[in-house]
Protein backbone atom coordinates (compact mmCIF):
# COMPACT_ATOMS: atom_id res chain seq x y z
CA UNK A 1 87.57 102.16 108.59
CA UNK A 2 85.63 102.91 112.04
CA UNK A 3 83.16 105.57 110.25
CA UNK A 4 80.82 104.82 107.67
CA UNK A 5 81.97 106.36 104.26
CA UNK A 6 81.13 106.57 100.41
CA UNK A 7 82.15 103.33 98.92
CA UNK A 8 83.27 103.48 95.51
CA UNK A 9 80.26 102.16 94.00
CA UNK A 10 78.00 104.58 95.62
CA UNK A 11 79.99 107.77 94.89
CA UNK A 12 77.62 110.58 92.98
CA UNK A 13 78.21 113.84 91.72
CA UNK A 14 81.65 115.55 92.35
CA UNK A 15 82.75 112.46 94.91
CA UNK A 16 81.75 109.83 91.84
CA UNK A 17 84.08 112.04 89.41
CA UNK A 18 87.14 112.14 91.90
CA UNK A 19 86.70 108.55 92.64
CA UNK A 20 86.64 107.52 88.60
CA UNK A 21 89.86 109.39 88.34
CA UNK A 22 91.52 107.12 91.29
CA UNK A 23 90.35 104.30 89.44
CA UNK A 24 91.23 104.79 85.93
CA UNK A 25 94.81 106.12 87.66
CA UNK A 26 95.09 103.10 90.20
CA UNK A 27 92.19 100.39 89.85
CA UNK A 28 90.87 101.44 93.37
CA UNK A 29 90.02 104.60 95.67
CA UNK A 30 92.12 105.14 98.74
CA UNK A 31 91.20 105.09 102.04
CA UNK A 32 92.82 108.77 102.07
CA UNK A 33 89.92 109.66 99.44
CA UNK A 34 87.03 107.77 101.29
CA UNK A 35 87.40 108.99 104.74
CA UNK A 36 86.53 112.00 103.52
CA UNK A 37 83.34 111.31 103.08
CA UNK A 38 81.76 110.53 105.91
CA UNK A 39 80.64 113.97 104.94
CA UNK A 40 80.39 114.31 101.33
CA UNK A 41 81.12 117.81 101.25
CA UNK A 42 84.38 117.50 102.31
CA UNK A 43 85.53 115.39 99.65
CA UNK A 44 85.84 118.23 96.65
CA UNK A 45 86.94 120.45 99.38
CA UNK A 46 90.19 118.33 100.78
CA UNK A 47 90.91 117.17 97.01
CA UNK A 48 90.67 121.02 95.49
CA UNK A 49 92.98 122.30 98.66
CA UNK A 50 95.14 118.95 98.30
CA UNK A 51 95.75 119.78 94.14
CA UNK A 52 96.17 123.08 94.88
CA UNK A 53 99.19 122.69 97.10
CA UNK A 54 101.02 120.16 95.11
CA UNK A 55 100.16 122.12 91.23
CA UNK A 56 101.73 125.07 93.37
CA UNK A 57 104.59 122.73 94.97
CA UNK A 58 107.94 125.40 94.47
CA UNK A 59 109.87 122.06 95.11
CA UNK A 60 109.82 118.73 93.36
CA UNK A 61 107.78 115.81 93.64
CA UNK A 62 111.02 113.90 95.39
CA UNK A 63 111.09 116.82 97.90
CA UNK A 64 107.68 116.87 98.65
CA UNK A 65 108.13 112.30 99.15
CA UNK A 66 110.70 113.21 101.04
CA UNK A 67 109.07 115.45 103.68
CA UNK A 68 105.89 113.91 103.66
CA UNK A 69 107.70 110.11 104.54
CA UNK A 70 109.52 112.30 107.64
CA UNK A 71 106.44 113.78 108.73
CA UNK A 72 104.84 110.60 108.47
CA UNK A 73 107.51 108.63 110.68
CA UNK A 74 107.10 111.25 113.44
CA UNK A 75 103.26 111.44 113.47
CA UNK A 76 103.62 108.90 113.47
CA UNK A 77 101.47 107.06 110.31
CA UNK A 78 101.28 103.91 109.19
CA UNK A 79 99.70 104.75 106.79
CA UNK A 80 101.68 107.43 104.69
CA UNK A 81 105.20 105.93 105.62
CA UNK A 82 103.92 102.81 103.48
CA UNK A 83 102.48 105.40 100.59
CA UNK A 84 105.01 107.28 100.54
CA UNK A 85 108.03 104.53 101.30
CA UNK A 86 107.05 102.81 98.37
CA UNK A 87 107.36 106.16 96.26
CA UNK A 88 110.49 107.24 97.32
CA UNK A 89 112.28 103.42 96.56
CA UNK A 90 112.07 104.92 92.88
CA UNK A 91 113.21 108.36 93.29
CA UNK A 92 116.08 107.06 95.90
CA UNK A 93 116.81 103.95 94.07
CA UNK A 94 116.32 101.34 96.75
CA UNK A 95 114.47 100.22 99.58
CA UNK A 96 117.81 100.37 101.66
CA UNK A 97 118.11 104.31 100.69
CA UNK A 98 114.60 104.61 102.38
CA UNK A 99 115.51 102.86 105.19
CA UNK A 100 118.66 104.89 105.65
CA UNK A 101 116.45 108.39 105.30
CA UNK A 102 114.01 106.97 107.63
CA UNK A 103 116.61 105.69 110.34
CA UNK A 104 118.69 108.88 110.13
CA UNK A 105 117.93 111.76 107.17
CA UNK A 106 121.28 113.26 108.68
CA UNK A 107 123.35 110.19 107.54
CA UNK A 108 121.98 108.67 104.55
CA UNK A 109 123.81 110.01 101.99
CA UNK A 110 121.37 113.46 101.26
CA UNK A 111 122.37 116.64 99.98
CA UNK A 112 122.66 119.14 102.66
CA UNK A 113 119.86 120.86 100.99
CA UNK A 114 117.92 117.56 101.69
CA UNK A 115 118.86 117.64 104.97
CA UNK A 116 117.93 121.44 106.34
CA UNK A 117 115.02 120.41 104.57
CA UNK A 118 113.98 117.29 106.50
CA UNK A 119 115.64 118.68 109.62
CA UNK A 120 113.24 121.53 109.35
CA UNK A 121 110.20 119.32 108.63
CA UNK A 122 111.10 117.09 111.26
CA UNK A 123 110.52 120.52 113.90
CA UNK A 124 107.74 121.13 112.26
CA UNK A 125 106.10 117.75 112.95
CA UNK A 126 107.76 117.52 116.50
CA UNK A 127 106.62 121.01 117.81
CA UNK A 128 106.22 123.93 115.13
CA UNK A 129 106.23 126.27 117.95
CA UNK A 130 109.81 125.32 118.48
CA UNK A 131 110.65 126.90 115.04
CA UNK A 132 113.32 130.09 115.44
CA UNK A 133 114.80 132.68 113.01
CA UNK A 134 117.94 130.48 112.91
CA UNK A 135 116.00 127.68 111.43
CA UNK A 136 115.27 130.04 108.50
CA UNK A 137 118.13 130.86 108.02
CA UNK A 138 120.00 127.68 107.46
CA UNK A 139 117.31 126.86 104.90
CA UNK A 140 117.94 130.25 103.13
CA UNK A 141 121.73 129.73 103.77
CA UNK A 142 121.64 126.44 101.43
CA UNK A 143 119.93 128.18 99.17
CA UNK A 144 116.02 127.83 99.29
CA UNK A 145 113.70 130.96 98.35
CA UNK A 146 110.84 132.13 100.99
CA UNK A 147 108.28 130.74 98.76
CA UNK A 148 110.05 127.14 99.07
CA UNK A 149 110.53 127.35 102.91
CA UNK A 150 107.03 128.58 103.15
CA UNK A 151 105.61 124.72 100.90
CA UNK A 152 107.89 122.86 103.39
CA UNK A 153 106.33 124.33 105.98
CA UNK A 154 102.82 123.63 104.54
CA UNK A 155 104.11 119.90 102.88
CA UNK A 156 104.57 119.10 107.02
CA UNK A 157 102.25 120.82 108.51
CA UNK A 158 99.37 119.94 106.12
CA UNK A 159 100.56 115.95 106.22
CA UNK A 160 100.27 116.24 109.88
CA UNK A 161 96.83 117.49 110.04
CA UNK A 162 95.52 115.03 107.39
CA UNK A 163 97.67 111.59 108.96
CA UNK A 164 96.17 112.21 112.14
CA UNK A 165 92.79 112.50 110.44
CA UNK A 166 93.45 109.13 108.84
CA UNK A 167 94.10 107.53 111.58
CA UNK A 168 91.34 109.23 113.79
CA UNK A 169 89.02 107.63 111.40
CA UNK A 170 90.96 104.26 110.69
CA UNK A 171 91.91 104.49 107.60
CA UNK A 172 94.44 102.38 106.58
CA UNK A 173 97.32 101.34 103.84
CA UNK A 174 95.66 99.61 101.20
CA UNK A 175 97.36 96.09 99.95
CA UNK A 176 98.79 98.23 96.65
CA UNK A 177 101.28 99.99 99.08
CA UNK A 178 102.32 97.05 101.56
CA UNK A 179 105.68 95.49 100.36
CA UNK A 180 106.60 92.29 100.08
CA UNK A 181 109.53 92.40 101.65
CA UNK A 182 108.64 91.45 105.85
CA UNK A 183 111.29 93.93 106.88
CA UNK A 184 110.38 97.12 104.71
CA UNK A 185 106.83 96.38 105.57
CA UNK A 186 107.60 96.28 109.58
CA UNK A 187 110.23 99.66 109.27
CA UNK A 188 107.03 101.46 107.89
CA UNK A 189 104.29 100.41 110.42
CA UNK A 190 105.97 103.41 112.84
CA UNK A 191 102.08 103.38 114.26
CA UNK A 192 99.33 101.83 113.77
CA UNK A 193 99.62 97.77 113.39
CA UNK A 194 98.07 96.85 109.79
């Protein structure tokens, strides 16, 4: 990373209990975690707000994947299109399924559901402001609430403030989330060279 941070060692107080959860869960804290706390105080803040969201998440964990990994390959981010890619091979059953979404949502086999979902994500990331009536209401025509079109909104538009944040700070994909295979590993470094 560029900026000086908490290393997972040093971590005191409520950033040495949120790293001790990442590394009973994982073995190591992300670089997502320790950019944060270049200042400290944002740390508890980001992870609270970041809990929040997903505990409240009206969709599934597979939708939220799913948005986040198209957000991320229009940021675009390094970074979360390898965190995320790697998710999604188990909820889409292949690397070549995650390939497929990222190439082309519209033609890789989705639901339409998936799709006005994605497609609306996608505008989001692009240019929100771009976002009409008509956009709603293909969502709403496939059958999602106004609470679930609201957390795809805020699944986007929160992974596009925090990927450029990771990025702005250098942050990058740790070695747990880098496949093996050359050619997965090249489709998700859409920015940043690891």
């Amino acid at each position: 990373m560029f900026l000086q941070n908490v290393e997972e060692n040093e971590g005191t107080g409520r950033v040495g209990e949120i790293y001790r959860k990442q590394l009973d869960a994982q073995r190591f804290v992300m670089e997502a975690t320790k950019c944060f706390t270049t200042r400290p105080d944002l740390l508890p803040i980001y992870t609270d707000f970041n809990d929040a969201i997903r505990a409240g998440f009206s969709l599934g964990m597979r939708e939220w994947r799913l948005i986040t990994f198209i957000a991320a390959r229009d940021i675009p981010s390094t970074y979360c299109s390898h965190v995320y890619g790697k998710q999604l091979i188990a909820d889409l059953g292949s690397t070549e399924a995650v390939l497929a979404v990222q190439r082309d949502f519209r033609n890789a086999g989705l639901s339409v559901a998936d799709v006005e979902m994605l497609a609306y994500a996608e505008k989001i990331t692009r240019a929100a402001s771009s976002v009409e009536q008509g956009d709603i209401d293909r969502l709403r025509a496939v059958g999602f609430t106004d609470q679930q079109i609201s957390d795809i909104a805020l699944c986007a538009s929160f992974r596009s403030f925090v990927s450029r944040f990771f990025d702005a700070v250098g942050a990058g994909p740790e070695a747990h989330y880098l496949s093996g295979d050359a050619a997965f590993r090249a489709a998700m470094t859409v920015g940043k060279a690891i």
